[in-house]
Protein backbone atom coordinates (compact mmCIF):
# COMPACT_ATOMS: atom_id res chain seq x y z
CA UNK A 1 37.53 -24.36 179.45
CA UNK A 2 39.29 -24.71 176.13
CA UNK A 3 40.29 -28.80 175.84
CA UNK A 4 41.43 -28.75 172.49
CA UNK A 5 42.54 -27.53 168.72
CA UNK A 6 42.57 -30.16 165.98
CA UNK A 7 44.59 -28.90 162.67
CA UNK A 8 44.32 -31.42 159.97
CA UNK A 9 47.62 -31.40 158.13
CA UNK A 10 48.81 -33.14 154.42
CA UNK A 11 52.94 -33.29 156.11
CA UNK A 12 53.01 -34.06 159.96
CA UNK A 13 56.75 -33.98 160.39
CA UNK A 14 56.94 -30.35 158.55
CA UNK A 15 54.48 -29.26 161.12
CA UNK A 16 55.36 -30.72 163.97
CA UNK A 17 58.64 -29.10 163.30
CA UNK A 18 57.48 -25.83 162.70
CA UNK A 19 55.38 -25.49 166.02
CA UNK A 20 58.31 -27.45 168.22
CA UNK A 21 61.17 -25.13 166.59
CA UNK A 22 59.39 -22.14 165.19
CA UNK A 23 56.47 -21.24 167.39
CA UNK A 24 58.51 -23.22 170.37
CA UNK A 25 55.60 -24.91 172.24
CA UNK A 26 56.26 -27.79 173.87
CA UNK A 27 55.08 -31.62 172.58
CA UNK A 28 53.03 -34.17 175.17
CA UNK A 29 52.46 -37.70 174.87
CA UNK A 30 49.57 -38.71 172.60
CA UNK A 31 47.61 -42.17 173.14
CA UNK A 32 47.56 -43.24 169.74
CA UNK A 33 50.96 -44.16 168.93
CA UNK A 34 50.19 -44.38 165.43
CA UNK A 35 52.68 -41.76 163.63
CA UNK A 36 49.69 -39.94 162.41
CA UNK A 37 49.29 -37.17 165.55
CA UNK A 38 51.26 -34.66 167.59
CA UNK A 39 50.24 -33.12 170.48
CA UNK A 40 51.21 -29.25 171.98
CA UNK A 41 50.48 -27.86 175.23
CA UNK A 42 49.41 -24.88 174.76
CA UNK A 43 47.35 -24.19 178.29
CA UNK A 44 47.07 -25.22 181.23
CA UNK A 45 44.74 -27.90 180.15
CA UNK A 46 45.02 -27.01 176.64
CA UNK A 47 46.40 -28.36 173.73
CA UNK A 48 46.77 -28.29 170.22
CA UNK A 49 46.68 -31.49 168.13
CA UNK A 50 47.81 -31.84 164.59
CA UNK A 51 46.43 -34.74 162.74
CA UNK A 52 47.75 -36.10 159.18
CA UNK A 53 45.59 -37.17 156.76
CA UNK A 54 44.66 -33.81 154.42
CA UNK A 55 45.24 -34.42 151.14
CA UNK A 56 46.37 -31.58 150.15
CA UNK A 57 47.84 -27.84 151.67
CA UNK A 58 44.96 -25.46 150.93
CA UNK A 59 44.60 -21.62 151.46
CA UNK A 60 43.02 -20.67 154.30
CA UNK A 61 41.75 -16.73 155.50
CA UNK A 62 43.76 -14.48 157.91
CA UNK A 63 40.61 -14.27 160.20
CA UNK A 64 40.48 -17.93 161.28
CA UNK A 65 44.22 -17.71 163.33
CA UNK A 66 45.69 -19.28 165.81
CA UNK A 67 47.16 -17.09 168.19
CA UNK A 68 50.16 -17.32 170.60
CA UNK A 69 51.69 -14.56 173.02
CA UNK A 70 55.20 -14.07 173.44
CA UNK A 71 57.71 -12.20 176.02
CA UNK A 72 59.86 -10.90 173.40
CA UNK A 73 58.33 -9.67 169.83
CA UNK A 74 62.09 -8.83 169.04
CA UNK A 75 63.01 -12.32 169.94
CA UNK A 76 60.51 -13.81 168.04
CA UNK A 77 60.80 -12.17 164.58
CA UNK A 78 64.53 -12.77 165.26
CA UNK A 79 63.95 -16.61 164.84
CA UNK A 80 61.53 -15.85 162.10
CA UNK A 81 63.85 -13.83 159.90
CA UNK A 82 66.55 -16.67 161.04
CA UNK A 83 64.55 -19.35 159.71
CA UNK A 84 63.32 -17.18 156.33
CA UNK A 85 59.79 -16.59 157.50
CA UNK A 86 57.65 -14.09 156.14
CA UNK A 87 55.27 -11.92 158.66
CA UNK A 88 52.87 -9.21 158.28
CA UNK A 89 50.70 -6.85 160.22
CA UNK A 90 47.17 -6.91 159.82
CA UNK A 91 46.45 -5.06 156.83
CA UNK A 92 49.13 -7.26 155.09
CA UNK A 93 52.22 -4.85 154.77
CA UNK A 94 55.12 -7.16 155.04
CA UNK A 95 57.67 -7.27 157.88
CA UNK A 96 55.54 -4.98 160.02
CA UNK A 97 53.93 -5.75 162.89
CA UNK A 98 50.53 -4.17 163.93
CA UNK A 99 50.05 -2.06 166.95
CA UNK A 100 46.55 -2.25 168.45
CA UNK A 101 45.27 0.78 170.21
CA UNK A 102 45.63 -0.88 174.15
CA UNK A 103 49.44 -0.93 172.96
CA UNK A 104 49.46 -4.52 172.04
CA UNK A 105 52.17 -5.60 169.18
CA UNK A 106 50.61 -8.25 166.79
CA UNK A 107 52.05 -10.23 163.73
CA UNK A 108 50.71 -12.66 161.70
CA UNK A 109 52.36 -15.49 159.36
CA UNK A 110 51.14 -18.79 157.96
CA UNK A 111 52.69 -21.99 158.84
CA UNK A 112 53.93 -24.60 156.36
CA UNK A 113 49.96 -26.15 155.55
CA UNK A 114 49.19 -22.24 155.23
CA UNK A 115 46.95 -21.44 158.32
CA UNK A 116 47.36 -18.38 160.09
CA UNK A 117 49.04 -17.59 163.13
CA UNK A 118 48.79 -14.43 164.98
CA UNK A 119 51.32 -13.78 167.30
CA UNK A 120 51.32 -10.86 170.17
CA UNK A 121 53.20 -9.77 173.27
CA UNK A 122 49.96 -8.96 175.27
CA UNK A 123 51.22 -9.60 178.84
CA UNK A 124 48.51 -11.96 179.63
């Protein structure tokens, strides 16, 4: 069973913002209390944990991605054209997501330290 994901991040409040407001998963208490740490559910008993401390935003390949499912892909690239957020399918043509052969819609975009995100509508 899946525990955890740790992103390191250089700018915790930019990306704690973006996965609250953008990607719209929900923040949990954390134990440190320190200002340096947010933590997502993102499971049942998973979570996601960003960390500050990077020292610097860094490029980072499309194949290592996070990847969320959604209800709605209109919904969802609705608040990402809102908010001025570039996606693209998989081979990188912009604004278009990718359709896999079981029917499966996929985008992907990078989030403000520039990892990837995939996001679907597979009805899990």
């Amino acid at each position: 069973m899946l525990n955890h994901i740790a992103v390191y991040v250089f700018n915790l409040e930019k990306s704690t913002a973006f996965y609250r407001d953008i990607v719209q998963i929900d923040t949990i208490p954390e134990p440190f209390h320190d200002g340096r740490h947010t933590w997502f559910k993102i499971g049942t008993h998973s979570q996601l944990h960003l960390i500050q401390g990077a020292k610097e935003i860094t490029t980072h390949d499309k194949n290592s991605h996070l990847c969320f499912s959604v209800t709605s892909m209109d919904e969802f690239i609705a608040r990402l054209n809102a908010h001025h957020i570039p996606f693209e399918n998989w081979a990188g043509k912009a604004g278009t997501p990718t359709k896999r052969v079981d029917g499966v819609q996929q985008i992907y975009f990078t989030d403000p330290e520039g990892y990837w995100i995939e996001v679907n509508d597979d009805k899990y």
